[in-house]
Protein backbone atom coordinates (compact mmCIF):
# COMPACT_ATOMS: atom_id res chain seq x y z
CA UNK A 1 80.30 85.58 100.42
CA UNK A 2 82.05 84.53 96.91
CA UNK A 3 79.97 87.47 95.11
CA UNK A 4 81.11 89.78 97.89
CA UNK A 5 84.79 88.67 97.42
CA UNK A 6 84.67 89.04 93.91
CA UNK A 7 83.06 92.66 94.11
CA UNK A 8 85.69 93.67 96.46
CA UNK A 9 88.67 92.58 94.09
CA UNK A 10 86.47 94.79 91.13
CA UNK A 11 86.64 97.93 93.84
CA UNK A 12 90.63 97.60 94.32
CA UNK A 13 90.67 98.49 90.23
CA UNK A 14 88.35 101.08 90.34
CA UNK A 15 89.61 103.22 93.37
CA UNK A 16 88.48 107.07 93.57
CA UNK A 17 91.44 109.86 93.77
CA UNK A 18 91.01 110.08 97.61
CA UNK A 19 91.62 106.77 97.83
CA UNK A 20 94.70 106.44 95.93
CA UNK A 21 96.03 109.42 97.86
CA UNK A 22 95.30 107.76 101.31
CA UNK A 23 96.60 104.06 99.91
CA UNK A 24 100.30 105.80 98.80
CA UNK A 25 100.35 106.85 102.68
CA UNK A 26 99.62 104.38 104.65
CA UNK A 27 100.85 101.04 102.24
CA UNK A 28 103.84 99.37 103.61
CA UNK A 29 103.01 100.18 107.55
CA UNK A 30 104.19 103.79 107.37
CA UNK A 31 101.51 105.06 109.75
CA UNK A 32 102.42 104.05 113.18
CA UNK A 33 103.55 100.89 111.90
CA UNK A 34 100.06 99.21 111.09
CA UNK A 35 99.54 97.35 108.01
CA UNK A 36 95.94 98.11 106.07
CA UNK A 37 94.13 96.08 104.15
CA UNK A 38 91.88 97.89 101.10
CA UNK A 39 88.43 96.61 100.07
CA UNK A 40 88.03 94.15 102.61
CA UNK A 41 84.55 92.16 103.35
CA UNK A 42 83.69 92.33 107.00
CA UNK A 43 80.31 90.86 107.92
CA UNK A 44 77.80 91.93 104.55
CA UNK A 45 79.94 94.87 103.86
CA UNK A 46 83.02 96.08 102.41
CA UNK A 47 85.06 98.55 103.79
CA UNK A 48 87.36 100.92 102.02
CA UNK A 49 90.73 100.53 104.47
CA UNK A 50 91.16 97.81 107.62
CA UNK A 51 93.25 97.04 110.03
CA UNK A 52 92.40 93.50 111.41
CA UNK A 53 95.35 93.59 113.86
CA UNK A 54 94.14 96.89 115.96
CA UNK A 55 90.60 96.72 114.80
CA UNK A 56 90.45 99.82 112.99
CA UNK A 57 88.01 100.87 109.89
CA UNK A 58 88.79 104.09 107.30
CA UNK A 59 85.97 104.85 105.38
CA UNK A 60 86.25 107.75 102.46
CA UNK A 61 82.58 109.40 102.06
CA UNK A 62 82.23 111.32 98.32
CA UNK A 63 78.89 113.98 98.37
CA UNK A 64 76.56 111.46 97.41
CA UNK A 65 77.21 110.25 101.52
CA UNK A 66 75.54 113.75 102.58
CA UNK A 67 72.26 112.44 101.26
CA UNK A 68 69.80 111.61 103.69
CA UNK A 69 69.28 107.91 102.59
CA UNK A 70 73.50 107.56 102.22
CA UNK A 71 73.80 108.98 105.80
CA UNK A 72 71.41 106.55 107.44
CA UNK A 73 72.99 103.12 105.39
CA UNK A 74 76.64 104.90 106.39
CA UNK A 75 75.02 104.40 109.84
CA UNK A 76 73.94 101.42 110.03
CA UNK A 77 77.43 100.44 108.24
CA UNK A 78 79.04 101.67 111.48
CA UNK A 79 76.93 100.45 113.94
CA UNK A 80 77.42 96.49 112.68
CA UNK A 81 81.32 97.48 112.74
CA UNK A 82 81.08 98.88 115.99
CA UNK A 83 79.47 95.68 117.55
CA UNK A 84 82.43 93.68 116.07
CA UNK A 85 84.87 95.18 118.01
CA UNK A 86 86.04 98.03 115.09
CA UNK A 87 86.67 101.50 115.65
CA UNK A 88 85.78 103.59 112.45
CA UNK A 89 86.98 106.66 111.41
CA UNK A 90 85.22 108.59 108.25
CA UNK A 91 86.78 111.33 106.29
CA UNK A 92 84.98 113.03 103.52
CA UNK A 93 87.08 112.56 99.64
CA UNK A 94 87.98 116.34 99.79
CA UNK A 95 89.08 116.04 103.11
CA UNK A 96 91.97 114.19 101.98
CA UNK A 97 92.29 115.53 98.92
CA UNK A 98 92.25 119.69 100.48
CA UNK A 99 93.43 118.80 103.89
CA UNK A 100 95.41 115.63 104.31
CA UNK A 101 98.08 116.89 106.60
CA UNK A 102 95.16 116.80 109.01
CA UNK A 103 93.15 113.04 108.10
CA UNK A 104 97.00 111.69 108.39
CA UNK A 105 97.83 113.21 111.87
CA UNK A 106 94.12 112.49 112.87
CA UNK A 107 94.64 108.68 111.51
CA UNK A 108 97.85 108.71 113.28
CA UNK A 109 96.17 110.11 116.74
CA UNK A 110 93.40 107.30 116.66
CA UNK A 111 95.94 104.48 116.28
CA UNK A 112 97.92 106.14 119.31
CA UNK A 113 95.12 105.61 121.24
CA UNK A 114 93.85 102.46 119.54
CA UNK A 115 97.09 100.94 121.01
CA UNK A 116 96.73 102.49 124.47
CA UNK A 117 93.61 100.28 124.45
CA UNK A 118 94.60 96.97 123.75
CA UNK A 119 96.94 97.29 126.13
CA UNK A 120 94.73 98.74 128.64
CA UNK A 121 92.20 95.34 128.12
CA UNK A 122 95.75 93.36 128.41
CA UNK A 123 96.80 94.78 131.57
CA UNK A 124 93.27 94.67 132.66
CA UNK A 125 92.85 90.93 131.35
CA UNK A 126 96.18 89.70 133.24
CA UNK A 127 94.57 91.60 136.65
CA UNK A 128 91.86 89.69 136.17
CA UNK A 129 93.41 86.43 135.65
CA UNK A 130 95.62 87.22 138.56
CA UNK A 131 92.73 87.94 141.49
CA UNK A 132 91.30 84.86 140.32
CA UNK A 133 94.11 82.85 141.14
CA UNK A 134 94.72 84.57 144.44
CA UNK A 135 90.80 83.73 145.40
CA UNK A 136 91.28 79.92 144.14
CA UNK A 137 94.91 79.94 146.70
CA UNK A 138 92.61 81.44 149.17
CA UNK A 139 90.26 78.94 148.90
CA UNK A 140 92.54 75.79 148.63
CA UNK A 141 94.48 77.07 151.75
CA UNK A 142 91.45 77.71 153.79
CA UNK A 143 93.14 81.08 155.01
CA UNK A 144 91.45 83.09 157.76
CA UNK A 145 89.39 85.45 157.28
CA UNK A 146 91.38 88.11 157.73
CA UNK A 147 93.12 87.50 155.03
CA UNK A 148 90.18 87.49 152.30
CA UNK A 149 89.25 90.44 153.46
CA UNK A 150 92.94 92.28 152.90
CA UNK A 151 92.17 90.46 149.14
CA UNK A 152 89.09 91.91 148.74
CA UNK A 153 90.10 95.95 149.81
CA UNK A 154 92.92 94.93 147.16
CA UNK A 155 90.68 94.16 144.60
CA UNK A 156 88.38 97.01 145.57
CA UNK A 157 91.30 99.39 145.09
CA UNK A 158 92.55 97.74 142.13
CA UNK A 159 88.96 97.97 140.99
CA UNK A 160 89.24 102.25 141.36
CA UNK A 161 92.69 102.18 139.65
CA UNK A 162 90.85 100.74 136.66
CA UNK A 163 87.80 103.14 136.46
CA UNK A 164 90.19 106.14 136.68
CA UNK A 165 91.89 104.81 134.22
CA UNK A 166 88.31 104.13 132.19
CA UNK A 167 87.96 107.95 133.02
CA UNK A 168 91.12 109.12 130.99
CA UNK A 169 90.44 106.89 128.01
CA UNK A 170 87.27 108.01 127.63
CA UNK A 171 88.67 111.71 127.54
CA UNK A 172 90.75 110.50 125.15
CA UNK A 173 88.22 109.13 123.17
CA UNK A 174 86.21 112.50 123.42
CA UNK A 175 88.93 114.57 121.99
CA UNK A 176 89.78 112.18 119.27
CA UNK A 177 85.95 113.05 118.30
CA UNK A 178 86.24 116.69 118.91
CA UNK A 179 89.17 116.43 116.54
CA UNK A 180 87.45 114.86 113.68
CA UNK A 181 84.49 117.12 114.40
CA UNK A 182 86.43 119.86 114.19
CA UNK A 183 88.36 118.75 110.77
CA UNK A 184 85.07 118.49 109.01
CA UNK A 185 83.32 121.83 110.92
CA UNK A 186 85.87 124.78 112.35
CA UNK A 187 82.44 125.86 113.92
CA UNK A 188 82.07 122.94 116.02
CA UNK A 189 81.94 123.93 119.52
CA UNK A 190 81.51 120.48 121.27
CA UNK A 191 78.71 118.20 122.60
CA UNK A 192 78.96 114.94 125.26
CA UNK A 193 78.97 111.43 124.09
CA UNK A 194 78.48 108.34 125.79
CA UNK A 195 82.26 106.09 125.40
CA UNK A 196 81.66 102.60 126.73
CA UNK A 197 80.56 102.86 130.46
CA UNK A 198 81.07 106.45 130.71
CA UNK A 199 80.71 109.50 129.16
CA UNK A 200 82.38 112.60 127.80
CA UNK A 201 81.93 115.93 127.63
CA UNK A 202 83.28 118.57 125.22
CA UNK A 203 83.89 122.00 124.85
CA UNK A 204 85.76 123.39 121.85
CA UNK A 205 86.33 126.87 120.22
CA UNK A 206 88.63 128.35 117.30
CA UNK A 207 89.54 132.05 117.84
CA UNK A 208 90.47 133.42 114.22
CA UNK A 209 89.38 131.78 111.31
CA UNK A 210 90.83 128.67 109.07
CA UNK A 211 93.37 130.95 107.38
CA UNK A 212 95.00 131.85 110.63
CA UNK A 213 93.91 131.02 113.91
CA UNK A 214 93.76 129.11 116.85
CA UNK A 215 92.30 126.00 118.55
CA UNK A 216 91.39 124.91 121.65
CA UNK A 217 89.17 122.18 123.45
CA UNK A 218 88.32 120.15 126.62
CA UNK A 219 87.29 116.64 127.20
CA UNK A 220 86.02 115.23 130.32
CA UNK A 221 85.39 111.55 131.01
CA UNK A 222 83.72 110.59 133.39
CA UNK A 223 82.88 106.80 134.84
CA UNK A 224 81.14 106.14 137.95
CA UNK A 225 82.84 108.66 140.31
CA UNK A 226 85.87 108.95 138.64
CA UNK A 227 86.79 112.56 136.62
CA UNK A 228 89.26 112.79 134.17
CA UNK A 229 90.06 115.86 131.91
CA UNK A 230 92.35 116.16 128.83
CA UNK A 231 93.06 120.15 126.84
CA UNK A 232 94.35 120.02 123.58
CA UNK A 233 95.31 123.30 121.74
CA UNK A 234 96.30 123.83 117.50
CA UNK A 235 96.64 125.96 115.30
CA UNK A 236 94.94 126.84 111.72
CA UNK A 237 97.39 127.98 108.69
CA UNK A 238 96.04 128.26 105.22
CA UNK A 239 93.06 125.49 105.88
CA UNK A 240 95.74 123.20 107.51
CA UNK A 241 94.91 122.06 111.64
CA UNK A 242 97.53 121.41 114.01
CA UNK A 243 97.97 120.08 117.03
CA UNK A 244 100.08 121.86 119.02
CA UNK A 245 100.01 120.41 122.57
CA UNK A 246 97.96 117.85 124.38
CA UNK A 247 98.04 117.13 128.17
CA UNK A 248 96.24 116.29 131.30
CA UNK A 249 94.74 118.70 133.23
CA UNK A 250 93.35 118.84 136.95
């Protein structure tokens, strides 16, 4: 751990150009108010940007990532971040250095919904803790029977209330991938990917080209029976995306 300490104070001296230009914008909380750390060990890695508070990774990729032995260690890097809890968002170096209008408002969009999460978990946590106590008070007062069953439709329905609300973050989720798809491929046209316990689908398209156009794309999540469906639509001017509007639609 001492080696990887000391090679991560080396890396903060030796930073590329993409990573100075990210560091200058996001020091001193001035995206969405999180502070980052840079060159951080976390488990036998170390990662380029962290958040510890909100659990959020930024990882800068130069061309030597595109290689096929680069892209399965990046891989593995993500997976062992991704069972700790982190959510990790990679932008290639000329990313940020042609288009960094777009990493910033991406980066800004993920930690939007990184914080609609934790406080989804907290207001699912405090639920939790609450139909607990009721069922403990149930069983202390030895109520009748009608009354556990009242408690149990209310925990069935709060139980719904939460997978619809699973639904619509995993839409969100969805686009926030369609989104960085689509900053690193105009082409992409959308795929579905499994978020958690549910899954999302995507459809995306860009009418006009990079220079001028525009963007639109669809993300359904879906958990258990529940159906939830976000459209976002942007624009493209001079190799710089947008987003223009993003809403819930039935």
């Amino acid at each position: 751990m001492g080696q990887l300490t000391n090679l991560a104070r080396n890396l903060r001296t030796q930073q590329t150009d993409a990573e100075n230009i990210v560091l200058a914008h996001i020091r001193k909380k001035q995206i969405a108010g999180v502070r980052f750390q840079r060159q951080v060990p976390i488990g036998k890695y170390i990662v380029d940007f962290v958040s510890r508070e909100y659990k959020v990774i930024i990882e800068l990729d130069g061309g030597q990532h595109n290689e096929e032995a680069a892209l399965k260690y990046d891989k593995e890097r993500t997976e062992c971040f991704e069972r700790l809890g982190y959510t990790v968002l990679r932008f290639w170096n000329n990313e940020v250095i042609n288009n960094l209008a777009g990493v910033l408002e991406m980066l800004h969009l993920s930690l939007t919904l990184s914080f609609k999460e934790r406080e989804r978990k907290r207001s699912f946590e405090k639920g939790q803790t609450l139909v607990t106590l009721l069922f403990f008070m149930v069983i202390a007062i030895t109520i009748t029977t009608a009354a556990i069953i009242i408690i149990f439709v209310n925990t069935q329905a709060q139980t719904k209330v939460q997978q619809s609300q699973s639904a619509y973050y995993v839409a969100e989720s969805g686009m926030e991938n369609a989104l960085m798809q689509t900053l690193r491929n105009p082409a992409y046209t959308g795929e579905t990917i499994t978020v958690g316990e549910g899954t999302a689908s995507i459809t995306a398209a860009l009418t006009g080209s990079v220079q001028s156009g525009t963007f639109i794309a669809t993300s359904v999540g879906t958990v258990g029976n529940f159906v939830r469906k976000i459209q976002v639509t942007g624009s493209y001017t001079n190799n710089v995306f947008t987003v223009q509007n993003w809403k819930e639609i039935f």
